[in-house]
PDB file of N, CA and C in Angstrom:
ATOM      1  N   UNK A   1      29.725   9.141  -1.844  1.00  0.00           N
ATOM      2  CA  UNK A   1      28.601   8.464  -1.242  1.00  0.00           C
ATOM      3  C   UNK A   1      27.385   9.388  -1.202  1.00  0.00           C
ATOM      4  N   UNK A   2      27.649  10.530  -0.977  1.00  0.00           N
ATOM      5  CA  UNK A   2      26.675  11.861  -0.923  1.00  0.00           C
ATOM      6  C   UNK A   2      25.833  11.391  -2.143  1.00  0.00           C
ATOM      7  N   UNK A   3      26.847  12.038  -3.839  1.00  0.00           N
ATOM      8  CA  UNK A   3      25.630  11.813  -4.032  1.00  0.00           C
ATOM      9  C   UNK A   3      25.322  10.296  -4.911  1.00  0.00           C
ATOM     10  N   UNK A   4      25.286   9.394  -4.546  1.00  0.00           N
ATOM     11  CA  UNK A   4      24.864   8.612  -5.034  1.00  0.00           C
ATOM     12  C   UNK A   4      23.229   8.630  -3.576  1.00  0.00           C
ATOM     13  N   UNK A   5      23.604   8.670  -2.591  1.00  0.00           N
ATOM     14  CA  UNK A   5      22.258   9.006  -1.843  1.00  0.00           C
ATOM     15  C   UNK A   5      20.832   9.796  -2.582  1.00  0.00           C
ATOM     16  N   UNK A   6      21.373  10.999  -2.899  1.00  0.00           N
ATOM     17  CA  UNK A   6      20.796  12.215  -3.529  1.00  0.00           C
ATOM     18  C   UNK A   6      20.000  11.078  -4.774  1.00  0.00           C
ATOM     19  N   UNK A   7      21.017  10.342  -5.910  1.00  0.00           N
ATOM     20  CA  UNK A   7      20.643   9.496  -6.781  1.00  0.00           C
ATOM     21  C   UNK A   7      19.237   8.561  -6.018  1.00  0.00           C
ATOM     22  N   UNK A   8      19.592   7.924  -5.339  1.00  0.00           N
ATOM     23  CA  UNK A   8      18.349   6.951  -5.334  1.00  0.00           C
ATOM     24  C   UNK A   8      17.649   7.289  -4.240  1.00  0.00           C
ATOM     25  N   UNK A   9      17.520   8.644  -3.771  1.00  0.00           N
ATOM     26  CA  UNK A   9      16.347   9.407  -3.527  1.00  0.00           C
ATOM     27  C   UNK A   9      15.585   9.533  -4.575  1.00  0.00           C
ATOM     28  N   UNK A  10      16.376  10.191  -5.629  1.00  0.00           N
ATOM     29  CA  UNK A  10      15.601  10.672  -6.864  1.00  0.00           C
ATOM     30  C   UNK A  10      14.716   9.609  -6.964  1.00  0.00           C
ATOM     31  N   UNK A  11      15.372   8.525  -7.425  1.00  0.00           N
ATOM     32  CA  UNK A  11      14.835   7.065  -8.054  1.00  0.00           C
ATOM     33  C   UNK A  11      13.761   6.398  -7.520  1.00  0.00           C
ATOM     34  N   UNK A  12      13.411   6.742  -6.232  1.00  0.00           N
ATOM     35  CA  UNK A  12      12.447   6.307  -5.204  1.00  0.00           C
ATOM     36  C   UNK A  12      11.603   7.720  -5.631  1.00  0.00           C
ATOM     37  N   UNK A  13      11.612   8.319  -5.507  1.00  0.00           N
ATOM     38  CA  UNK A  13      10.518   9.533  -5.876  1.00  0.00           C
ATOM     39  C   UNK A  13       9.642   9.284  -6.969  1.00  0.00           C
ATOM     40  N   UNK A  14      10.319   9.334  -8.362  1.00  0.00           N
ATOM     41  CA  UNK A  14      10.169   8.892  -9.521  1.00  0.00           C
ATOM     42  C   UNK A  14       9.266   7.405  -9.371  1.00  0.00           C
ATOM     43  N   UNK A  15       9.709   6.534  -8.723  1.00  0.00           N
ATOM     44  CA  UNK A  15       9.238   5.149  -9.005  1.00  0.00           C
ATOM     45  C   UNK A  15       8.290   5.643  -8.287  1.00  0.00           C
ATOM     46  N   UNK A  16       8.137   6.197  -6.915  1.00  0.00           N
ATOM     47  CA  UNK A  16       6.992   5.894  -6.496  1.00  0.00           C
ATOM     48  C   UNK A  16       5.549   6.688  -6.735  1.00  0.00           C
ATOM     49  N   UNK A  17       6.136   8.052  -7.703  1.00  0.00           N
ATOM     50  CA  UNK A  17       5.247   8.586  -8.738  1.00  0.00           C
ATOM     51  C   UNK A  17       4.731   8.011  -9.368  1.00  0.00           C
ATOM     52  N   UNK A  18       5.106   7.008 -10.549  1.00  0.00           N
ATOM     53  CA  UNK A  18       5.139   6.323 -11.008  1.00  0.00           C
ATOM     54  C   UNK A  18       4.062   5.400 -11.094  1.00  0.00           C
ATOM     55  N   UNK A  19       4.413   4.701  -9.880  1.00  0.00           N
ATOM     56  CA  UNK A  19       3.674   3.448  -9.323  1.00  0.00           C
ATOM     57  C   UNK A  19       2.350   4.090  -8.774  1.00  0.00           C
ATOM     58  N   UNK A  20       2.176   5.654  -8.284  1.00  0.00           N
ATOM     59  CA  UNK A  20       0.974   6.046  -7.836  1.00  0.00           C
ATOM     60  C   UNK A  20       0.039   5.911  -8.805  1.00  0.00           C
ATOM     61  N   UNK A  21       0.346   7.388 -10.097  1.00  0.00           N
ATOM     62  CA  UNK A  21      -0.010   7.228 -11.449  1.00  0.00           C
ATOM     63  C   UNK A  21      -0.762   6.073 -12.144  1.00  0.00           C
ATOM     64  N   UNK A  22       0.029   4.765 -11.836  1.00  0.00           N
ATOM     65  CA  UNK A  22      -0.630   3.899 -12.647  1.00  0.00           C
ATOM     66  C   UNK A  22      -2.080   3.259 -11.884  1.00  0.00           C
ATOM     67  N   UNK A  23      -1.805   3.286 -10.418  1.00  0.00           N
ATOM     68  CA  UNK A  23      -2.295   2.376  -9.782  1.00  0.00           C
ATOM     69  C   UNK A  23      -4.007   3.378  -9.912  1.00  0.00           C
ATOM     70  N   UNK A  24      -4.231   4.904  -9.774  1.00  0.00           N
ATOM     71  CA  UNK A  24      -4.740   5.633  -9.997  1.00  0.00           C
ATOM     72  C   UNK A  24      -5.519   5.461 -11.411  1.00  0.00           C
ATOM     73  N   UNK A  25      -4.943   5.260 -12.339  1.00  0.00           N
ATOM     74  CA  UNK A  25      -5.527   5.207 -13.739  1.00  0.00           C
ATOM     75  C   UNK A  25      -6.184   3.419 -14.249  1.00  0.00           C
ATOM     76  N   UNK A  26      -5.344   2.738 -12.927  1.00  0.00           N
ATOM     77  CA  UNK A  26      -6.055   1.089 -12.917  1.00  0.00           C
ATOM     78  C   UNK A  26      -7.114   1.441 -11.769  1.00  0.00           C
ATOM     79  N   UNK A  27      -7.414   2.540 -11.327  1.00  0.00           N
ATOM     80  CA  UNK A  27      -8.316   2.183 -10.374  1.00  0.00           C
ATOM     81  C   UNK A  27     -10.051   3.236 -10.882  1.00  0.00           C
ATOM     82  N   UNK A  28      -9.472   4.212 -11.733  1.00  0.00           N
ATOM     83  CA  UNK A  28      -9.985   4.472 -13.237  1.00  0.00           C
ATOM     84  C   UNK A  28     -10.948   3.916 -14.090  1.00  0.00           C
ATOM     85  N   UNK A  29     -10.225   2.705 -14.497  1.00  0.00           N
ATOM     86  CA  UNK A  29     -10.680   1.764 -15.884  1.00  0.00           C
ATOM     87  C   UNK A  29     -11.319   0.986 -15.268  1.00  0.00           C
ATOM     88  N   UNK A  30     -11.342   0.892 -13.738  1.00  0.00           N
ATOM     89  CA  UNK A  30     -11.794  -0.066 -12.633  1.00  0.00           C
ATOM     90  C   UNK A  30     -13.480   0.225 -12.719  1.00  0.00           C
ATOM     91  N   UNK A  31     -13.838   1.664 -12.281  1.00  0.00           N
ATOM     92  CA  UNK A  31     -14.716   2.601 -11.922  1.00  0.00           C
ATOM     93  C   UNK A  31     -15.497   2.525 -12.869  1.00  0.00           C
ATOM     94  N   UNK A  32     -15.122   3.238 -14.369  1.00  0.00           N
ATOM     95  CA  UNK A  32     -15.615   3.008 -15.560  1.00  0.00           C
ATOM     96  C   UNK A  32     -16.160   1.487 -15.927  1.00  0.00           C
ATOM     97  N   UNK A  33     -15.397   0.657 -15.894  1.00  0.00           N
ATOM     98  CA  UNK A  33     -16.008  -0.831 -16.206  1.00  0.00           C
ATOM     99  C   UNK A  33     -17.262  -0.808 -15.470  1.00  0.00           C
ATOM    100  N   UNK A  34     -16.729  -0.614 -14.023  1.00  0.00           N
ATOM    101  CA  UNK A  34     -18.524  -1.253 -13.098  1.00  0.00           C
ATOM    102  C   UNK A  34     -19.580  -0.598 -13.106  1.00  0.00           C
ATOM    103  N   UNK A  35     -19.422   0.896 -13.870  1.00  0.00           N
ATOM    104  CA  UNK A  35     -20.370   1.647 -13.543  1.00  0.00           C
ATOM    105  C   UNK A  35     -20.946   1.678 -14.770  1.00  0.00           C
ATOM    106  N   UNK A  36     -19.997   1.143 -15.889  1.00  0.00           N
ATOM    107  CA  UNK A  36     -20.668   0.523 -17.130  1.00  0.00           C
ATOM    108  C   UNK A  36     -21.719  -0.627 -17.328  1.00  0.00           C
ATOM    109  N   UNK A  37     -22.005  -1.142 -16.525  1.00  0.00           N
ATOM    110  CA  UNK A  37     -22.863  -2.314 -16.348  1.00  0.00           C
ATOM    111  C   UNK A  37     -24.376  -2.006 -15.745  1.00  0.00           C
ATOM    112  N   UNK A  38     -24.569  -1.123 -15.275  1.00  0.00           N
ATOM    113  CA  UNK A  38     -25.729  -0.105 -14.613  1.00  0.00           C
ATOM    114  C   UNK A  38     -26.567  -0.091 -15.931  1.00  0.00           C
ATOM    115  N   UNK A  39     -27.663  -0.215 -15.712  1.00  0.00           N
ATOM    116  CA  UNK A  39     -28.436   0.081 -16.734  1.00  0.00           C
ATOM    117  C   UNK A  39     -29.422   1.577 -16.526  1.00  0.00           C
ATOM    118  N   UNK A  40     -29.482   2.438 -15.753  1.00  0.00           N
ATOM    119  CA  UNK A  40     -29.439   3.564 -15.690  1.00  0.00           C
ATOM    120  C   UNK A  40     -28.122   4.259 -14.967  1.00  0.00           C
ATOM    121  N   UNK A  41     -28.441   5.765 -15.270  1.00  0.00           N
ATOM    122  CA  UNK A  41     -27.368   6.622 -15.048  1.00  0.00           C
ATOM    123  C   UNK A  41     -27.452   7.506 -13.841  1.00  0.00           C
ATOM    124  N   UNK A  42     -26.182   7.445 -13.457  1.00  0.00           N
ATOM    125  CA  UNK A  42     -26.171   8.082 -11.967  1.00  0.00           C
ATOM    126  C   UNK A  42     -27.448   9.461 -11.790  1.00  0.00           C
ATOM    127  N   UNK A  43     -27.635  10.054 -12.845  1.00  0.00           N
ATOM    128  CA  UNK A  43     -29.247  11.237 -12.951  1.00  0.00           C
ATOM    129  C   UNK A  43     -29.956  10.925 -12.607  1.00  0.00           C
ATOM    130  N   UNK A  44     -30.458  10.314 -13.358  1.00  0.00           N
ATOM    131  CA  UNK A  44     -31.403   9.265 -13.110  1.00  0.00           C
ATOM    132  C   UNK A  44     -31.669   9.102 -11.613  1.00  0.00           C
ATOM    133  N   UNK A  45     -30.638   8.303 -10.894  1.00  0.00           N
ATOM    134  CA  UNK A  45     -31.031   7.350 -10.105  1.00  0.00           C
ATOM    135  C   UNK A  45     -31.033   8.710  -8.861  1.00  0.00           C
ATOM    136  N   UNK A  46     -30.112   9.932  -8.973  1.00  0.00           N
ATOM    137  CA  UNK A  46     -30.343  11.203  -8.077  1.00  0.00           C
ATOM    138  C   UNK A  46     -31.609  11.502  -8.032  1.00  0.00           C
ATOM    139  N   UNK A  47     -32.479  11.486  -9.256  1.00  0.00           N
ATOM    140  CA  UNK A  47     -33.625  11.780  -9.458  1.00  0.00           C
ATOM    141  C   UNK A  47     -35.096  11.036  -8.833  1.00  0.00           C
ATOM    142  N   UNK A  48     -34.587   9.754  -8.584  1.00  0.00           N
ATOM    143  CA  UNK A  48     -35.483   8.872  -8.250  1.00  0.00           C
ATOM    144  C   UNK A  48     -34.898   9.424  -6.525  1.00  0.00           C
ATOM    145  N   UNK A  49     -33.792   9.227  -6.043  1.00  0.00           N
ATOM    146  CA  UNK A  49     -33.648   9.433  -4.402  1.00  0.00           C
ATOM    147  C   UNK A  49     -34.009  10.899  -4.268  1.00  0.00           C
ATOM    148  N   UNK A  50     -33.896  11.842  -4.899  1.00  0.00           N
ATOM    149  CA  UNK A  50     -34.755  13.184  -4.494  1.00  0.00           C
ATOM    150  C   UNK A  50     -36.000  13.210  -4.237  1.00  0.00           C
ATOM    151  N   UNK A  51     -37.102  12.445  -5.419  1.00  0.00           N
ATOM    152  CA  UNK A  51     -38.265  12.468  -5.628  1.00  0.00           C
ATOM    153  C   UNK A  51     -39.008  11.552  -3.621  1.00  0.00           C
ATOM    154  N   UNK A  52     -37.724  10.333  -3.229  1.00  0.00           N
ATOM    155  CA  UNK A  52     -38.305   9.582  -2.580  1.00  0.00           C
ATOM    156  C   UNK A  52     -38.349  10.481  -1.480  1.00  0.00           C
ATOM    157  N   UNK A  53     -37.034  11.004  -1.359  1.00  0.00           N
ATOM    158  CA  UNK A  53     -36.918  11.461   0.322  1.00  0.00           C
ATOM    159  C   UNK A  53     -37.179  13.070   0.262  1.00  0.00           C
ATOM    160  N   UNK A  54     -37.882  13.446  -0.731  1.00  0.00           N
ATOM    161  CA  UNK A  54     -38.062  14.613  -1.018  1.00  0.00           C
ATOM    162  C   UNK A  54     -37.159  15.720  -0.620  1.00  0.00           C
ATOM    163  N   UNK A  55     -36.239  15.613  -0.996  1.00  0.00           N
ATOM    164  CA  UNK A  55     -35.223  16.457  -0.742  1.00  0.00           C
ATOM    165  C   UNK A  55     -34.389  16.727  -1.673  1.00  0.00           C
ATOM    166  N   UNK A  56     -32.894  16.976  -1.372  1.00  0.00           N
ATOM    167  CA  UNK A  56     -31.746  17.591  -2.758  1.00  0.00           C
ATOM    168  C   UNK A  56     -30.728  16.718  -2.696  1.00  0.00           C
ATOM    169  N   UNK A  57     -30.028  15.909  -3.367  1.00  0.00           N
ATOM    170  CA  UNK A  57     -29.012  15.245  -2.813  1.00  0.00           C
ATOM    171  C   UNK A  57     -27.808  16.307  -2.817  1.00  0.00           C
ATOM    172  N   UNK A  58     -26.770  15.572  -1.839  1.00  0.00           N
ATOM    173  CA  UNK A  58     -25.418  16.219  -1.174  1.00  0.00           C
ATOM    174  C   UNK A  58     -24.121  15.671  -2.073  1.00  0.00           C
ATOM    175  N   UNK A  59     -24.974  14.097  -2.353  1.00  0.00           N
ATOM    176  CA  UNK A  59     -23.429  13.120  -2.832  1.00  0.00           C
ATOM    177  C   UNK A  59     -23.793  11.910  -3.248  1.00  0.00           C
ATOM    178  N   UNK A  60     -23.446  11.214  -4.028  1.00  0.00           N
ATOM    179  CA  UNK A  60     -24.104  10.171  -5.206  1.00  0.00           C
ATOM    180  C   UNK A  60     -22.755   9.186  -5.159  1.00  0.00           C
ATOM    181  N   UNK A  61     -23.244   7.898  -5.356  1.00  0.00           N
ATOM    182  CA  UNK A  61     -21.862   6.850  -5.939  1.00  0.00           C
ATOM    183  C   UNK A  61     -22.448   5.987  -6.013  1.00  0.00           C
ATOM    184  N   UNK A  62     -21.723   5.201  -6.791  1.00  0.00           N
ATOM    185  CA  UNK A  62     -22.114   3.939  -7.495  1.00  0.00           C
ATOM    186  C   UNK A  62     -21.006   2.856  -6.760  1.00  0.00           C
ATOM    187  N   UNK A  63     -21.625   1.642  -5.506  1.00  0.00           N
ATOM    188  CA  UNK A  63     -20.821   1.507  -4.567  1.00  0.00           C
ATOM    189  C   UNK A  63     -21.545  -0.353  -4.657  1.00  0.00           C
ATOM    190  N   UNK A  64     -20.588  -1.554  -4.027  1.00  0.00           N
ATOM    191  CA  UNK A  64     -20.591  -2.301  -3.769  1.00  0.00           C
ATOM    192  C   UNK A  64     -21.273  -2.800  -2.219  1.00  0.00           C
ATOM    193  N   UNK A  65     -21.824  -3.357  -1.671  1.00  0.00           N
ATOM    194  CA  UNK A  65     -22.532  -3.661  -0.658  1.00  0.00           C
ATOM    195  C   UNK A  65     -22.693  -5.062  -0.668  1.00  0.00           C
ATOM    196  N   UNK A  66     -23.003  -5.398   0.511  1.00  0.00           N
ATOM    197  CA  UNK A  66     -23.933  -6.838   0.823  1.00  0.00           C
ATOM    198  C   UNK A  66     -24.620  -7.627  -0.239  1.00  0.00           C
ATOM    199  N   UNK A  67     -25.358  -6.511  -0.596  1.00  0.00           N
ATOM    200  CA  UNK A  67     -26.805  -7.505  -1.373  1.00  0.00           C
ATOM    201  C   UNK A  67     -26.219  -7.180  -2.748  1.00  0.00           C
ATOM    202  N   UNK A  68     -24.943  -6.566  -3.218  1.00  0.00           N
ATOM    203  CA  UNK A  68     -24.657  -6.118  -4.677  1.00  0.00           C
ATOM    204  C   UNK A  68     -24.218  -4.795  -4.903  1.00  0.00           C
ATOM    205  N   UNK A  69     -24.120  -4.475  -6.296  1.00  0.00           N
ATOM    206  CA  UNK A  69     -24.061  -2.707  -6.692  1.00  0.00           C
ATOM    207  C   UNK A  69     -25.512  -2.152  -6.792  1.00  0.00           C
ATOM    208  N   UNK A  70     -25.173  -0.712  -5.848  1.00  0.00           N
ATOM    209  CA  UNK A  70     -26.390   0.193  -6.357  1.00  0.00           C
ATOM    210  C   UNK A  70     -25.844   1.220  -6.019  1.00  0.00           C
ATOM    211  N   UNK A  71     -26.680   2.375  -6.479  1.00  0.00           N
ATOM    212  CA  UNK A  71     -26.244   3.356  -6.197  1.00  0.00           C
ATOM    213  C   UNK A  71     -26.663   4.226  -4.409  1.00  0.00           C
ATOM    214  N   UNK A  72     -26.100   4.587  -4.072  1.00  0.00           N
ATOM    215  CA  UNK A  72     -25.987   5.241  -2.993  1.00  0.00           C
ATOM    216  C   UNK A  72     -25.984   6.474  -3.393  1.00  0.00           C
ATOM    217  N   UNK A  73     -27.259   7.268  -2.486  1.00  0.00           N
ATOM    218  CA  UNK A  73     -27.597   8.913  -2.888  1.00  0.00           C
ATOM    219  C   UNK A  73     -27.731   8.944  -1.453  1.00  0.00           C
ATOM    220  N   UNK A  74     -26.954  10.206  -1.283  1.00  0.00           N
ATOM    221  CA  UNK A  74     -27.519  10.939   0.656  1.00  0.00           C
ATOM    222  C   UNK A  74     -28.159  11.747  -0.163  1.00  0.00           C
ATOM    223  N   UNK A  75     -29.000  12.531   0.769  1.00  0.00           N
ATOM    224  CA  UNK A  75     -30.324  13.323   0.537  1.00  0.00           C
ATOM    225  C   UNK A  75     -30.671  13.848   1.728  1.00  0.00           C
ATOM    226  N   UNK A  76     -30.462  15.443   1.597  1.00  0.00           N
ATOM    227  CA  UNK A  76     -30.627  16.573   2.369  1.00  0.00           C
ATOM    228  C   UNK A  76     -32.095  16.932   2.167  1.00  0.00           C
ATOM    229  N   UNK A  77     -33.217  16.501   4.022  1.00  0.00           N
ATOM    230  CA  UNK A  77     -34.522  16.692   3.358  1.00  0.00           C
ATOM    231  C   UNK A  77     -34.926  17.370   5.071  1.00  0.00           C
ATOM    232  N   UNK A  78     -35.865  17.814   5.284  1.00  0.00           N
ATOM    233  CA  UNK A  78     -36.071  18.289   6.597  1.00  0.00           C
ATOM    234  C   UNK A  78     -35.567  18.489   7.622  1.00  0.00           C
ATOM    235  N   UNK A  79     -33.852  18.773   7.582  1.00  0.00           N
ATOM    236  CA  UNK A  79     -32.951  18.779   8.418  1.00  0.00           C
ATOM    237  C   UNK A  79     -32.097  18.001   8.987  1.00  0.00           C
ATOM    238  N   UNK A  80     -32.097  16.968   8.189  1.00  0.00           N
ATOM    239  CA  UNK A  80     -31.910  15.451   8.009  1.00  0.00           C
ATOM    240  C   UNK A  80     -30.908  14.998   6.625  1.00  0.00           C
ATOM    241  N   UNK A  81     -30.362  13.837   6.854  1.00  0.00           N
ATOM    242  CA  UNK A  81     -29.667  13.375   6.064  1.00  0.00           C
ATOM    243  C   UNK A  81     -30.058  11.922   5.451  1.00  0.00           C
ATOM    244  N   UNK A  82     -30.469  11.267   4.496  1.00  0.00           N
ATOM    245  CA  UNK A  82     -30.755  10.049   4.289  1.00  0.00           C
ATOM    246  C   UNK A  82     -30.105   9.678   3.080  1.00  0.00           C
ATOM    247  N   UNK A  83     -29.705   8.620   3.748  1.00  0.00           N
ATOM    248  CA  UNK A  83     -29.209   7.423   2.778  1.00  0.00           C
ATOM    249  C   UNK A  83     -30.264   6.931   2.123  1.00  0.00           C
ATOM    250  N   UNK A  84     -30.316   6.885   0.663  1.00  0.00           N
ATOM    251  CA  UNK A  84     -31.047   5.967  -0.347  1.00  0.00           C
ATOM    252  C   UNK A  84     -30.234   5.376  -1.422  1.00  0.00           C
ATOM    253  N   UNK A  85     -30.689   3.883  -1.156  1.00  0.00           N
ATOM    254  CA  UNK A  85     -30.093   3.194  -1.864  1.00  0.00           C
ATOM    255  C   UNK A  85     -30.889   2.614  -3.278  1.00  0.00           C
ATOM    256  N   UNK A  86     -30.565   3.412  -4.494  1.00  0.00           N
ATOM    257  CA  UNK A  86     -31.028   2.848  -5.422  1.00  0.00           C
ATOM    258  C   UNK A  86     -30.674   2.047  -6.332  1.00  0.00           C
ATOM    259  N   UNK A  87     -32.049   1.037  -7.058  1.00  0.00           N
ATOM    260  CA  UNK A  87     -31.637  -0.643  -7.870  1.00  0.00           C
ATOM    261  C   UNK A  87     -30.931   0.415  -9.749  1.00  0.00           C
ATOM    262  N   UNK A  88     -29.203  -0.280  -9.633  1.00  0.00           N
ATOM    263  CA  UNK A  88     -29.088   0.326 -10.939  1.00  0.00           C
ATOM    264  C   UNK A  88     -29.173  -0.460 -11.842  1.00  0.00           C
ATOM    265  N   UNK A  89     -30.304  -1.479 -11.811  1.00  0.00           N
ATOM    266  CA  UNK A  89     -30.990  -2.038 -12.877  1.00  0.00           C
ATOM    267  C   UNK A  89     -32.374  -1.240 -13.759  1.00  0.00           C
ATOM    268  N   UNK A  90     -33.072  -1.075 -12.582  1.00  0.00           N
ATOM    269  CA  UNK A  90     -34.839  -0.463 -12.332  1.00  0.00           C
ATOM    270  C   UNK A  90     -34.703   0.956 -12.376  1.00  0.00           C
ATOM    271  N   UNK A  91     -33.802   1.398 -11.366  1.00  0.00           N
ATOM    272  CA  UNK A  91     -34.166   2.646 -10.805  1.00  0.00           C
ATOM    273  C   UNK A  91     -35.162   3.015  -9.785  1.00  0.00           C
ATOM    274  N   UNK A  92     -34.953   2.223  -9.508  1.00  0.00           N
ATOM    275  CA  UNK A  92     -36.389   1.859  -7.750  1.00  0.00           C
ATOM    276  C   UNK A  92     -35.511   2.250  -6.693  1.00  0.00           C
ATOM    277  N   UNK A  93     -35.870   3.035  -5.686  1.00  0.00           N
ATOM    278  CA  UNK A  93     -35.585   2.809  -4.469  1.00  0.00           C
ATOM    279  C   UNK A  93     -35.873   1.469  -3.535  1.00  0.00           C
ATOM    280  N   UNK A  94     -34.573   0.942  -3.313  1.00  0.00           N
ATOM    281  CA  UNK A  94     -34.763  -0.202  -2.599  1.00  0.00           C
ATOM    282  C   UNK A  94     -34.623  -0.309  -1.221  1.00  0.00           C
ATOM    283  N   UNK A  95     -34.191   1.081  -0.436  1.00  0.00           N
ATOM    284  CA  UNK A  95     -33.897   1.780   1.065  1.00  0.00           C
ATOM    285  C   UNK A  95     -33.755   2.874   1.231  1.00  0.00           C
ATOM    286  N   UNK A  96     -33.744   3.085   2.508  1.00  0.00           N
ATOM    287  CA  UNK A  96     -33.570   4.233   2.694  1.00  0.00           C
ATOM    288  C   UNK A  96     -33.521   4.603   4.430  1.00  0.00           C
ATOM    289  N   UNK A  97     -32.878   5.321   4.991  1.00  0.00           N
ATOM    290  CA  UNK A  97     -32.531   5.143   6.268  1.00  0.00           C
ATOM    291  C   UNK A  97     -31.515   6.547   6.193  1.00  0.00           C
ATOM    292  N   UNK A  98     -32.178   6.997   8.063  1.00  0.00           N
ATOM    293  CA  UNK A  98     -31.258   8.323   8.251  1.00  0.00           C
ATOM    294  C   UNK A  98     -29.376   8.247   8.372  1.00  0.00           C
ATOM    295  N   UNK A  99     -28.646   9.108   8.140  1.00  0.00           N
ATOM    296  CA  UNK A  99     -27.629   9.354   8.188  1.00  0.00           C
ATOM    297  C   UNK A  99     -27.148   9.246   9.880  1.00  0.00           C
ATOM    298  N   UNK A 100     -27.111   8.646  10.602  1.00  0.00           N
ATOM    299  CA  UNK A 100     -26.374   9.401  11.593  1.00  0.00           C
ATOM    300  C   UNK A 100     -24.865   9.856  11.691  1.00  0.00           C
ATOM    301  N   UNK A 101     -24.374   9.737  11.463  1.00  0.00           N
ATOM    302  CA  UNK A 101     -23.026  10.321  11.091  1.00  0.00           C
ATOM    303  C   UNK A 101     -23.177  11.741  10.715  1.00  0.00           C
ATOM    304  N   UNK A 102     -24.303  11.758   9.853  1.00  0.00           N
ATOM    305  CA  UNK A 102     -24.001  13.015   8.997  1.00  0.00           C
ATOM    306  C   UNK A 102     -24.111  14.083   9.793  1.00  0.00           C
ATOM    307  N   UNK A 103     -25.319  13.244  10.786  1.00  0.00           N
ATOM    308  CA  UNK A 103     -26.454  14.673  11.817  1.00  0.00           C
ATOM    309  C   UNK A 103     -25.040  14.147  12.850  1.00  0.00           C
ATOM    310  N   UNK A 104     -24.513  13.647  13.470  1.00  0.00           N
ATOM    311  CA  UNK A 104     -23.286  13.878  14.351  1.00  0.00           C
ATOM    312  C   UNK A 104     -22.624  15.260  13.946  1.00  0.00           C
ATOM    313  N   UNK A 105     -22.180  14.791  12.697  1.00  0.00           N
ATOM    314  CA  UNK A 105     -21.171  15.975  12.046  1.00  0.00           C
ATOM    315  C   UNK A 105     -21.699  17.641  12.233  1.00  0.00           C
ATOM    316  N   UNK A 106     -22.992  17.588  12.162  1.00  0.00           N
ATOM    317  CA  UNK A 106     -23.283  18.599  12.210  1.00  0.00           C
ATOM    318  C   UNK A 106     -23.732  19.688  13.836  1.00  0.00           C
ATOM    319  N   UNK A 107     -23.644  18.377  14.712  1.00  0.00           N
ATOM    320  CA  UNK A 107     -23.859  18.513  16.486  1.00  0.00           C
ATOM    321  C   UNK A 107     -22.704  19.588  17.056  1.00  0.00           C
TER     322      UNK A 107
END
């Protein structure tokens, strides 16, 4: 009985490697597809949220929301953290608004 235990331990390890692996590489082809549809590139659009909030960005993504996909840039600017949300059609800033979380984190 021992080891057949030992056995489908193994088997559960394995599968659930397995099952991580794939779900990881479908979540991948996921990322790639949507961020394929952007008609500018995540540079770009860093470039446009630096220029707005005059600052450096921290962290960039290409994210789903309310009103659609855009990209989301935080932006480290006068001691401050801001969210800008840019159009990844245009490349326009379409918002922009402080972090609070971020300035928490840093309290």
């Amino acid at each position: 009985m021992h080891r057949y235990s030992k056995l489908s331990f193994l088997a559960i390890v394995v599968f659930t490697c397995g099952a991580a692996a794939y779900a990881a590489r479908k979540g991948a082809e996921s990322d790639v597809l949507v961020t394929s549809k952007a008609r500018i590139p995540l540079t770009q659009a860093i470039m446009a949220a630096e220029r707005h909030a005059n600052g450096k960005a921290i962290r960039a993504e290409y994210e789903h929301a309310s009103l659609g996909w855009a990209y989301a840039v935080a932006v480290a600017s006068g001691g401050k953290v801001l969210d800008v949300r840019v159009d990844p059609d245009s490349g326009t800033v379409v918002s922009s608004r402080e972090d609070k979380a971020d300035r928490d984190e840093r309290d």
